[in-house]
Each structure stands twice: as structure tokens, then as C-alpha cells.
PDB file of N, CA and C in Angstrom:
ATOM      1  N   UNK A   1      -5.948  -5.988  27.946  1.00  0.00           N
ATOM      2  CA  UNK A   1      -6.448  -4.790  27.317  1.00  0.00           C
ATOM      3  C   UNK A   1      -6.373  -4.975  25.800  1.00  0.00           C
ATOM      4  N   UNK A   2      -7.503  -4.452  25.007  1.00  0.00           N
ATOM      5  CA  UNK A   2      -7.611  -4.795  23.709  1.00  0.00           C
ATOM      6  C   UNK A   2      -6.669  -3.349  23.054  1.00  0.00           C
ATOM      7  N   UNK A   3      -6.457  -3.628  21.521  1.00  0.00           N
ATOM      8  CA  UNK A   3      -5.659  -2.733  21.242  1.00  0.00           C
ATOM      9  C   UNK A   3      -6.814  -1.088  21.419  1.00  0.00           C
ATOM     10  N   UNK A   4      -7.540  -1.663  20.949  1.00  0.00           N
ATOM     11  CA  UNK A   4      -8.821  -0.487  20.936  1.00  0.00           C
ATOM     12  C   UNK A   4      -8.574   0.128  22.059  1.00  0.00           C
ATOM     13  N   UNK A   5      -8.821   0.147  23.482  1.00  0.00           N
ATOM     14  CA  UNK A   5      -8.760   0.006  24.591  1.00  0.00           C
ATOM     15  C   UNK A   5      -7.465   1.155  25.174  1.00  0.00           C
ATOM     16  N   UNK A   6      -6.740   0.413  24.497  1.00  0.00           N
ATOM     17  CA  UNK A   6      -5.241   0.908  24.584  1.00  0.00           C
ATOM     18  C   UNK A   6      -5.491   2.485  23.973  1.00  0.00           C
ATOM     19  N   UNK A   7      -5.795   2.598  22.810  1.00  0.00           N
ATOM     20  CA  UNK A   7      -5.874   3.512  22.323  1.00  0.00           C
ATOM     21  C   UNK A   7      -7.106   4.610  23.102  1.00  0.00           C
ATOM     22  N   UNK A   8      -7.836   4.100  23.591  1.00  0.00           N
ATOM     23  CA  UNK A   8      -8.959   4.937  24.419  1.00  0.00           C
ATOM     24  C   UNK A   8      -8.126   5.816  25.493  1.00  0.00           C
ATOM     25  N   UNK A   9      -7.056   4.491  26.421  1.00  0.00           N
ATOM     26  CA  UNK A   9      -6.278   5.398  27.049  1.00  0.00           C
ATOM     27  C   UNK A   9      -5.301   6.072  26.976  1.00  0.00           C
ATOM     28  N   UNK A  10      -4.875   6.134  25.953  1.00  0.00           N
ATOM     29  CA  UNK A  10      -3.588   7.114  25.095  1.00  0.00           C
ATOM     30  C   UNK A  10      -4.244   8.092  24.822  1.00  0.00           C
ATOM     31  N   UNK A  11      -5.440   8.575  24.615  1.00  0.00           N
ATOM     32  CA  UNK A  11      -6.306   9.671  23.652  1.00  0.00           C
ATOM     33  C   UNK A  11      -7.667   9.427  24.862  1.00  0.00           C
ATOM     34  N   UNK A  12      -8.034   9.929  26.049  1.00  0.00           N
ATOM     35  CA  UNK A  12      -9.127   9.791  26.896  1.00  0.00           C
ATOM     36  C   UNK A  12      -9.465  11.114  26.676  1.00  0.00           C
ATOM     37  N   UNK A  13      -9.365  12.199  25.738  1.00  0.00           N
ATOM     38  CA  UNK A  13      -9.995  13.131  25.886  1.00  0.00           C
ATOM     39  C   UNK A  13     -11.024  13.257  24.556  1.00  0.00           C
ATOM     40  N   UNK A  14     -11.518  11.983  23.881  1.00  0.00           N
ATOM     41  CA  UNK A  14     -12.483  11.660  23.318  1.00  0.00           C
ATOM     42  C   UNK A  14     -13.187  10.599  23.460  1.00  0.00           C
ATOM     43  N   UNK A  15     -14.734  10.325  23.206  1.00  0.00           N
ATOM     44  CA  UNK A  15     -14.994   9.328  23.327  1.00  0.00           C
ATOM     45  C   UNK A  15     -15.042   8.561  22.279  1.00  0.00           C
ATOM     46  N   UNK A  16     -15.504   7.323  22.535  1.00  0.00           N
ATOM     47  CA  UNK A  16     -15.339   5.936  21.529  1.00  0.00           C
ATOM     48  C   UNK A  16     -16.364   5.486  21.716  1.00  0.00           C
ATOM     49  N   UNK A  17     -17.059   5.700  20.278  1.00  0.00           N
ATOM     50  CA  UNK A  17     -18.675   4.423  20.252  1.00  0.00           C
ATOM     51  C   UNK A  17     -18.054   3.385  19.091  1.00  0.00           C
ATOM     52  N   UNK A  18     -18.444   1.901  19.080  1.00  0.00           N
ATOM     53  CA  UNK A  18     -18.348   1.480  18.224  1.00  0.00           C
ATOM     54  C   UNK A  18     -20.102   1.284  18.001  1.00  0.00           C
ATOM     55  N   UNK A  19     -20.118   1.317  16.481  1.00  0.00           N
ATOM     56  CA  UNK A  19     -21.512   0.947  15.834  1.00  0.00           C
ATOM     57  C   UNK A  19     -20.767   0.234  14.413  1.00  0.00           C
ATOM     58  N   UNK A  20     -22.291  -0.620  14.185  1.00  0.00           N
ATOM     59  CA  UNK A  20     -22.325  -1.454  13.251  1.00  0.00           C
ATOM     60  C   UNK A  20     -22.783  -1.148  12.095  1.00  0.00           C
ATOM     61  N   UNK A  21     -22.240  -0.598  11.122  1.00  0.00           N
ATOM     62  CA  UNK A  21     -23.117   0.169   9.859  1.00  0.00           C
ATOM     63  C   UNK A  21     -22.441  -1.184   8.964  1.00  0.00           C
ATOM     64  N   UNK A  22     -23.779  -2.162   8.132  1.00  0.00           N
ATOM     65  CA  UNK A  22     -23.196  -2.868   7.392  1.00  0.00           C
ATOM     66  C   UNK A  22     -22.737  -2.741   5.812  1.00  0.00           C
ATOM     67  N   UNK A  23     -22.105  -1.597   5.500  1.00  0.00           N
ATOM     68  CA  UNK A  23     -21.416  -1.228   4.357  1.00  0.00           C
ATOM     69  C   UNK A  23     -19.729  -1.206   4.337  1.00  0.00           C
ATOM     70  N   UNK A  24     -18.929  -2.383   3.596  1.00  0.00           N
ATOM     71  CA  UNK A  24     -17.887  -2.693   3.807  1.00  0.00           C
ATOM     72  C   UNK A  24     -17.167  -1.196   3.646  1.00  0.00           C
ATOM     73  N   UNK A  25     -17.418  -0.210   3.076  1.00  0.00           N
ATOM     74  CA  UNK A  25     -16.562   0.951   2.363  1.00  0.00           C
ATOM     75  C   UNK A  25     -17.176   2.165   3.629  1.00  0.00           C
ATOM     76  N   UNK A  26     -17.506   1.728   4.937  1.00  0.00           N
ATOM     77  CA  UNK A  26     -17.778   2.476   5.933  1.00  0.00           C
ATOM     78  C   UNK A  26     -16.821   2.160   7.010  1.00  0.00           C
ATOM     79  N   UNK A  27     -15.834   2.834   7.382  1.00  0.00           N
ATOM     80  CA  UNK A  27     -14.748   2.499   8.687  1.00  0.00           C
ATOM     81  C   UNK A  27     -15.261   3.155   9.612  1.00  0.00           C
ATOM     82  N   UNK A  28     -15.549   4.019   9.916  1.00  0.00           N
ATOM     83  CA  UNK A  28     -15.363   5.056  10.846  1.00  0.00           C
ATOM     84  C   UNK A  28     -15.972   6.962  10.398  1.00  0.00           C
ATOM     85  N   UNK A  29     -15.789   8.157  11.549  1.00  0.00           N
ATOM     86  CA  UNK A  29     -15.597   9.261  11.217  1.00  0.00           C
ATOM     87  C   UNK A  29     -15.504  10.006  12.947  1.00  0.00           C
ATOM     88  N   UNK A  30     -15.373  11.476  12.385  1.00  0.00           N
ATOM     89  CA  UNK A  30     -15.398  11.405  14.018  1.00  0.00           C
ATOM     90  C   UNK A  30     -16.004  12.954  14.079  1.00  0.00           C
ATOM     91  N   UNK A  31     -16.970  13.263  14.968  1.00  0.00           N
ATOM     92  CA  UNK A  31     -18.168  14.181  14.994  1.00  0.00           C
ATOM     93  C   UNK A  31     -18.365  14.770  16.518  1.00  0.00           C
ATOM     94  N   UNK A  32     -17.569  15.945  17.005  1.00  0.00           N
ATOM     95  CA  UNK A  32     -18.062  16.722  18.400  1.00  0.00           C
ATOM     96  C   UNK A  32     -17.168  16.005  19.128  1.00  0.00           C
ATOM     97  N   UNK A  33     -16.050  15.578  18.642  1.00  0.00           N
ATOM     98  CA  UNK A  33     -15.467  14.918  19.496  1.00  0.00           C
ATOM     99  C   UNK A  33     -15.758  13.607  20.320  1.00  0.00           C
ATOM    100  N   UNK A  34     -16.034  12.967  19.491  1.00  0.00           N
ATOM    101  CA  UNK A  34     -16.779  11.727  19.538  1.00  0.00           C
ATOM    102  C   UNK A  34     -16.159  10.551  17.943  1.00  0.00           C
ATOM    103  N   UNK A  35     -15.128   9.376  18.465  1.00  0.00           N
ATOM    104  CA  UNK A  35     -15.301   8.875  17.325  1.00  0.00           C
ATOM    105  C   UNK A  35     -15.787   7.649  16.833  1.00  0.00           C
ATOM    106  N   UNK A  36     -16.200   7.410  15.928  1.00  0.00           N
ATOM    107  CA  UNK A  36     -17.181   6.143  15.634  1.00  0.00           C
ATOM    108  C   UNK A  36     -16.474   5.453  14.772  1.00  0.00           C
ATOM    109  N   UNK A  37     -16.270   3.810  15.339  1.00  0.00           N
ATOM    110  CA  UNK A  37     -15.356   2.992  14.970  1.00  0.00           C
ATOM    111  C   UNK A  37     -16.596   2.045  14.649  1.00  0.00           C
ATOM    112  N   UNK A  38     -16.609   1.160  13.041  1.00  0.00           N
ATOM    113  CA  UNK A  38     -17.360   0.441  12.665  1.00  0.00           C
ATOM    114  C   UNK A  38     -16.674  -0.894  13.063  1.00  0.00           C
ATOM    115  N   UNK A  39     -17.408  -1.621  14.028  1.00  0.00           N
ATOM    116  CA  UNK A  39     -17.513  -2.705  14.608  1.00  0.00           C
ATOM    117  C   UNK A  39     -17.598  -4.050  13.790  1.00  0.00           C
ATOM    118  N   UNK A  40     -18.166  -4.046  12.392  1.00  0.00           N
ATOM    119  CA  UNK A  40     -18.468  -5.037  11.146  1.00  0.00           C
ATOM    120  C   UNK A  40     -17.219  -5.049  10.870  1.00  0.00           C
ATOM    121  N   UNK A  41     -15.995  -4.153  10.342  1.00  0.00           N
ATOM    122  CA  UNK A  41     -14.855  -4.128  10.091  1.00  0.00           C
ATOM    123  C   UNK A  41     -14.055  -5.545  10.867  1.00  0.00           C
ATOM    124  N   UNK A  42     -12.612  -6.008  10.122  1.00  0.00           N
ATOM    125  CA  UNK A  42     -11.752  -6.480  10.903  1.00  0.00           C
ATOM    126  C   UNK A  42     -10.817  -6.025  12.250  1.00  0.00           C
ATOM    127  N   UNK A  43     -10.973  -6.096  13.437  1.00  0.00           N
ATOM    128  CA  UNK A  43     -10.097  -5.631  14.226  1.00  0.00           C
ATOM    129  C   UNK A  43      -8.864  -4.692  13.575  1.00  0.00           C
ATOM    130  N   UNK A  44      -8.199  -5.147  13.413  1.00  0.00           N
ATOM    131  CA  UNK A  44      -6.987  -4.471  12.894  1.00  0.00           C
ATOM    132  C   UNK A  44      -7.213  -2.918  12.150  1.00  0.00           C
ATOM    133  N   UNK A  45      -8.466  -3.038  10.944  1.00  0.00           N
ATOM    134  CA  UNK A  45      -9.264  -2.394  10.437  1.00  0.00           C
ATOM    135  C   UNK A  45      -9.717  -0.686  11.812  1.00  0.00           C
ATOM    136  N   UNK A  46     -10.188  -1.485  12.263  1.00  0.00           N
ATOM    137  CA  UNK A  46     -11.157  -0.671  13.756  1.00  0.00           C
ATOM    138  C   UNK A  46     -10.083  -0.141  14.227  1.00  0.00           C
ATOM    139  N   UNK A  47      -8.830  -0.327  14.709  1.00  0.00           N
ATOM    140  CA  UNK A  47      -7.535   0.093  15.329  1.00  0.00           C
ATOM    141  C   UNK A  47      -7.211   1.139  13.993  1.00  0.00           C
ATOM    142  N   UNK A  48      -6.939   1.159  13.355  1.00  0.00           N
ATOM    143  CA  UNK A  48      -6.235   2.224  11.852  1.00  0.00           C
ATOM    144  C   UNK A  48      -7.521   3.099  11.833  1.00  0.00           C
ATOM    145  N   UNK A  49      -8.562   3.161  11.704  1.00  0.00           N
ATOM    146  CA  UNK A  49      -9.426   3.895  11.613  1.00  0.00           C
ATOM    147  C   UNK A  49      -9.510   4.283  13.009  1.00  0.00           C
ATOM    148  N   UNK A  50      -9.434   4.154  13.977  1.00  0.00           N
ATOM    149  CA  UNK A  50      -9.375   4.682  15.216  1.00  0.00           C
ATOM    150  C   UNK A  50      -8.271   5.987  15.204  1.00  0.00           C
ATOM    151  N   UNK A  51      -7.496   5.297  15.024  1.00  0.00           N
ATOM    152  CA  UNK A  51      -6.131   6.249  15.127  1.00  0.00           C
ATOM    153  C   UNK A  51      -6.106   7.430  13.758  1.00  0.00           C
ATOM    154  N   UNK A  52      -6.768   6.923  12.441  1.00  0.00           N
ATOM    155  CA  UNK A  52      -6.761   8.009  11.615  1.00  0.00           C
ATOM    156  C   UNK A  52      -7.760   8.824  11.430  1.00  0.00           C
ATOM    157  N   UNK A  53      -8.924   8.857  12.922  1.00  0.00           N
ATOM    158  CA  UNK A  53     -10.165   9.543  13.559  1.00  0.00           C
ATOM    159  C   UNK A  53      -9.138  10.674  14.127  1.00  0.00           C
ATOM    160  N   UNK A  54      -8.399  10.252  14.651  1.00  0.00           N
ATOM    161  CA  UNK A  54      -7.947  10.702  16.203  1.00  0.00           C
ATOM    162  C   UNK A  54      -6.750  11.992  15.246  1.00  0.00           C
ATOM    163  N   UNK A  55      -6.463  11.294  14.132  1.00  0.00           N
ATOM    164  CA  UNK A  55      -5.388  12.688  13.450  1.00  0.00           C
ATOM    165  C   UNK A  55      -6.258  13.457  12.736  1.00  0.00           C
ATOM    166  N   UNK A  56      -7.524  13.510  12.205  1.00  0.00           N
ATOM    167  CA  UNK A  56      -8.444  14.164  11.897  1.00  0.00           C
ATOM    168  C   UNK A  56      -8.638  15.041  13.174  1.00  0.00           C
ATOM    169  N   UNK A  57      -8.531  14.860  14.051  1.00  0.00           N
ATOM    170  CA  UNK A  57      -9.076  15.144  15.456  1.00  0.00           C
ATOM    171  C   UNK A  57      -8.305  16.611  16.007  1.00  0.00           C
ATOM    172  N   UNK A  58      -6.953  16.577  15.783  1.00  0.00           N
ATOM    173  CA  UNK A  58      -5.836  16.754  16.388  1.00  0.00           C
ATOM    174  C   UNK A  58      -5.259  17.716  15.227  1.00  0.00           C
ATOM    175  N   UNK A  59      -5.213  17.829  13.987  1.00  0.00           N
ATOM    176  CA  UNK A  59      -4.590  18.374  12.625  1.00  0.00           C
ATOM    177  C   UNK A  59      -5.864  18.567  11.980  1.00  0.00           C
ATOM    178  N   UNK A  60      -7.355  18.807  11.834  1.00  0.00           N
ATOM    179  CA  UNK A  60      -7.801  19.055  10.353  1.00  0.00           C
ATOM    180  C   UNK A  60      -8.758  20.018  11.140  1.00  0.00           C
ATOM    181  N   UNK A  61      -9.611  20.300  10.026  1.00  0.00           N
ATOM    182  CA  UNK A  61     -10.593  21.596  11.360  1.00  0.00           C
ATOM    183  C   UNK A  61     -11.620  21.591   9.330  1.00  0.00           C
ATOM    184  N   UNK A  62     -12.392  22.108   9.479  1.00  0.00           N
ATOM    185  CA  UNK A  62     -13.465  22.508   8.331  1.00  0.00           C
ATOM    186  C   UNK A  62     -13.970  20.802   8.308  1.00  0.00           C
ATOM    187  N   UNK A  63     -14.693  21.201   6.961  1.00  0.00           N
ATOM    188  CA  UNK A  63     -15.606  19.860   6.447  1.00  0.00           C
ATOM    189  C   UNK A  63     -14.602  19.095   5.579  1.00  0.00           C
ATOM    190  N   UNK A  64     -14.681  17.373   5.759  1.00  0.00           N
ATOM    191  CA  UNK A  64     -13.920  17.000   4.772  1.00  0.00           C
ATOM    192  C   UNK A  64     -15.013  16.001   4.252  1.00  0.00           C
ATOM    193  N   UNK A  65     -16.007  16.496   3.763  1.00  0.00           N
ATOM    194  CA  UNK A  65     -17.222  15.592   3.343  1.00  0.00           C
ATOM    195  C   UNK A  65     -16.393  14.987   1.854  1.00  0.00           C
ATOM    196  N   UNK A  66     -16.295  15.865   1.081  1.00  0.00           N
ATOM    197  CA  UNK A  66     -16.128  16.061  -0.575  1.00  0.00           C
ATOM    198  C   UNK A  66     -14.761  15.435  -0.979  1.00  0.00           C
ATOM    199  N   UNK A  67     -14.774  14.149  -1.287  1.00  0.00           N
ATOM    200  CA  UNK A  67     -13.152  14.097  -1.971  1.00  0.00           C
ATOM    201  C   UNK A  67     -13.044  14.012  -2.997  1.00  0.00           C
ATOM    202  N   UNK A  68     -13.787  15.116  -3.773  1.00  0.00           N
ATOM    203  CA  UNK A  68     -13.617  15.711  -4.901  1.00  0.00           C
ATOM    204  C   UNK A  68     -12.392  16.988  -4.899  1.00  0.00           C
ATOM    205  N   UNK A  69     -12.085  17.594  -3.694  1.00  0.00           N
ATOM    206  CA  UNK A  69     -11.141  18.654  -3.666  1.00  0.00           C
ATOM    207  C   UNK A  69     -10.300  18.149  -3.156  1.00  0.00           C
ATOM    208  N   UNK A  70      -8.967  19.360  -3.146  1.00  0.00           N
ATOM    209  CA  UNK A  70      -7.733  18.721  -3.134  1.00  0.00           C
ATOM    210  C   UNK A  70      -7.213  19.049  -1.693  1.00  0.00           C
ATOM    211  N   UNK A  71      -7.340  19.573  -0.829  1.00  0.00           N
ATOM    212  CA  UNK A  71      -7.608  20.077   0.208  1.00  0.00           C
ATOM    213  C   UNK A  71      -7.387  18.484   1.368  1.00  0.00           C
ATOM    214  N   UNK A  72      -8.826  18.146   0.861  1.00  0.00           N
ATOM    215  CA  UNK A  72      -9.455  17.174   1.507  1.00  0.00           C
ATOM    216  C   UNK A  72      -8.423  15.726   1.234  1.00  0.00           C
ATOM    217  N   UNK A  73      -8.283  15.685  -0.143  1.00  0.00           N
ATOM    218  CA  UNK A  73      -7.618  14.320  -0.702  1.00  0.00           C
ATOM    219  C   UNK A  73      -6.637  14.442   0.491  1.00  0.00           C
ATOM    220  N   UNK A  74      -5.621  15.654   0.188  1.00  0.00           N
ATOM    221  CA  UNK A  74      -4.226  15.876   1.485  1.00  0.00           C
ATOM    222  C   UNK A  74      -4.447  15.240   2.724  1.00  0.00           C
ATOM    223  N   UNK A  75      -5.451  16.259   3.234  1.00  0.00           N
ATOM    224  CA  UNK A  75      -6.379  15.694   4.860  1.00  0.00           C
ATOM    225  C   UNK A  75      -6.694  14.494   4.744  1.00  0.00           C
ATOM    226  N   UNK A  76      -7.108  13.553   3.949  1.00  0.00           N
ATOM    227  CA  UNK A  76      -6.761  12.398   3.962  1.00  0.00           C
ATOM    228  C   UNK A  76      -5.786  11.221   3.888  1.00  0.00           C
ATOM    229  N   UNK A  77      -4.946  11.825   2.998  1.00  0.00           N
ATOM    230  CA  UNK A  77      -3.018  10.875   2.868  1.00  0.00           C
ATOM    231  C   UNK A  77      -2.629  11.254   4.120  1.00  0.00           C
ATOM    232  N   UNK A  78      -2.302  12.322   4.502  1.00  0.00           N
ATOM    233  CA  UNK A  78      -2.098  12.827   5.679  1.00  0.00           C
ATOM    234  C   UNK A  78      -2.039  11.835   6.832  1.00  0.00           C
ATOM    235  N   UNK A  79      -3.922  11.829   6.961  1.00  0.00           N
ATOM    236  CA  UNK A  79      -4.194  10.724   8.285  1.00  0.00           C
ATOM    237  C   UNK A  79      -4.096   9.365   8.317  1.00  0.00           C
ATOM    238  N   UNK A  80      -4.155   8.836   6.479  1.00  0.00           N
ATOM    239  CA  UNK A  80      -3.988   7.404   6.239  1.00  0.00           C
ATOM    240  C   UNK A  80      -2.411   7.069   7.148  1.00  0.00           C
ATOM    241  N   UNK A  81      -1.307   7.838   6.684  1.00  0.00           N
ATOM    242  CA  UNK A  81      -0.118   7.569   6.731  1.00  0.00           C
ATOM    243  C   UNK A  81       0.165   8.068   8.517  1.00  0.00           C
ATOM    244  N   UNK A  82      -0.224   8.647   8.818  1.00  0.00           N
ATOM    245  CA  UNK A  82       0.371   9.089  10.002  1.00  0.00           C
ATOM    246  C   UNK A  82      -0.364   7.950  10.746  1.00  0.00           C
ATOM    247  N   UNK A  83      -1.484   7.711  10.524  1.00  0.00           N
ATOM    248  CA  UNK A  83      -2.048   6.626  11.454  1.00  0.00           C
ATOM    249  C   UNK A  83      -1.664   4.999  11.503  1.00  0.00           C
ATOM    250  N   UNK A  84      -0.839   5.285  10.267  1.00  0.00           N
ATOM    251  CA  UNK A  84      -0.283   4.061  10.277  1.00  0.00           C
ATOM    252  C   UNK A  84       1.460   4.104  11.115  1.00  0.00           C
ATOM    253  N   UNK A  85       2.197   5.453  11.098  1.00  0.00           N
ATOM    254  CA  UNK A  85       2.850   5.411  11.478  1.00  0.00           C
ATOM    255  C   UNK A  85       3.089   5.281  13.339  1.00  0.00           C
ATOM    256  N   UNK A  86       1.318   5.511  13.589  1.00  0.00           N
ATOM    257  CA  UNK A  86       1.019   5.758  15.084  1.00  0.00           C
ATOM    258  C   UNK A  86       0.311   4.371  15.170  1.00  0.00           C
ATOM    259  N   UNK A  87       0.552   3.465  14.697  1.00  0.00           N
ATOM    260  CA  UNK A  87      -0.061   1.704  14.644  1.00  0.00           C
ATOM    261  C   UNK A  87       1.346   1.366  15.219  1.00  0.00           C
ATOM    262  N   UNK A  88       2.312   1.565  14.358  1.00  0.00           N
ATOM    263  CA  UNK A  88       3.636   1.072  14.106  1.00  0.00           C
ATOM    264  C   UNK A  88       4.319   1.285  15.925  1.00  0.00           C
ATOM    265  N   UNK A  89       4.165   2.315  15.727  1.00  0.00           N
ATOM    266  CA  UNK A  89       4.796   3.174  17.241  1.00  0.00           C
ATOM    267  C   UNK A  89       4.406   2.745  18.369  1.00  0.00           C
ATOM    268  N   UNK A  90       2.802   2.700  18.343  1.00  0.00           N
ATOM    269  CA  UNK A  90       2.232   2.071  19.740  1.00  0.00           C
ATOM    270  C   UNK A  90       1.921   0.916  20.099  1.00  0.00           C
ATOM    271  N   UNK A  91       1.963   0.061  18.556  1.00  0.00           N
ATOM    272  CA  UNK A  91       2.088  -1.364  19.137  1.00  0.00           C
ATOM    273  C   UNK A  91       3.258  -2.211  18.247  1.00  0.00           C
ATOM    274  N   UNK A  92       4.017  -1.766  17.736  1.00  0.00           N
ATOM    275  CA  UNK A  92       5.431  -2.215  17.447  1.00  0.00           C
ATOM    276  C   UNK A  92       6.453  -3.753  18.796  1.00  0.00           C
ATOM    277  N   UNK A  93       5.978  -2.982  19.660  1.00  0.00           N
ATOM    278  CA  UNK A  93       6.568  -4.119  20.772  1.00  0.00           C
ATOM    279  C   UNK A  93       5.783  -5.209  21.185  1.00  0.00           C
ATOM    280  N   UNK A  94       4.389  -5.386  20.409  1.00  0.00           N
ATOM    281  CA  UNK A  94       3.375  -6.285  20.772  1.00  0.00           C
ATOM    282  C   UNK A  94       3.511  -7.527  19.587  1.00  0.00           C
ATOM    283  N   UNK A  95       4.597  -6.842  18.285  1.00  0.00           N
ATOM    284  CA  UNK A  95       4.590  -7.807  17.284  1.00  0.00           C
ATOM    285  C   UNK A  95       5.433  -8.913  17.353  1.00  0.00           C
TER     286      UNK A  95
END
């Protein structure tokens, strides 16, 4: 089972498309409950953006188009860090 994979079945109450958008400064977002993991990315990459879809998912609610406000910047440290702390957690015993 890939880590991706793993994470599909920890969190099965969304789905997972990966697509290929070729702009390096494009990871991911996640829309209707649906999240889109950019496939061009490095693995590792695709796994952190997976998981910081999934805390967007779970903790944020409105638009976070604009990271011009401060709101949003938060909603973002927020999911950077927690998703890293939910990398750490769920595959910690794989390192």
C-alpha cells in the first residue's frame, strides 16, 4: 500500500483524484469534498498536501482563495503544521 493509499483509508469519507497541473507552485486543493493531489509533485510532496487538504477539510469552512488576509494566512500555518504533525504520526513507524 502506497502512503497515498494509506491515507485514502484513514480519511474514506472523501475522495482522491490525482491530476497533473504542470505549475511547480500548484500542490493540491480540495472542492465538495473531493481532494486534488498534483501528481507532477514529488511523492512525499502529494502525501503533505494530501493531509493538509484533509485539515482544510475537517477545521476551515468559508473561502480561503486570498492570502492577502489574515484569517486565511492562520488557515494556512494551521494546516501546513498540523499536516505535518499528521505525516509524523501516521507514518513515523515506517521510518
Amino acid at each position: 500500500m502506497t502512503p497515498l493509499e494509506k491515507i485514502m483509508c484513514l480519511y474514506p469519507e472523501y475522495k482522491y483524484f490525482g491530476i497533473e497541473v504542470n505549475n511547480s507552485k500548484y500542490h493540491g486543493h480540495i472542492e465538495n469534498g473531493c481532494i486534488f493531489v498534483n501528481l507532477l509533485q514529488p511523492e512525499h510532496d502529494q502525501i503533505i498536501t494530501a493531509l493538509h487538504e484533509l485539515v482544510h477539510a475537517m477545521y476551515d469552512s468559508g473561502d480561503l482563495e486570498s492570502l492577502k488576509n489574515v484569517p486565511t494566512l492562520r488557515a494556512e500555518y494551521f494546516a501546513r503544521k498540523h499536516a505535518q504533525l499528521d505525516y509524523m504520526k501516521i507514518f513515523k513507524e515506517e521510518a
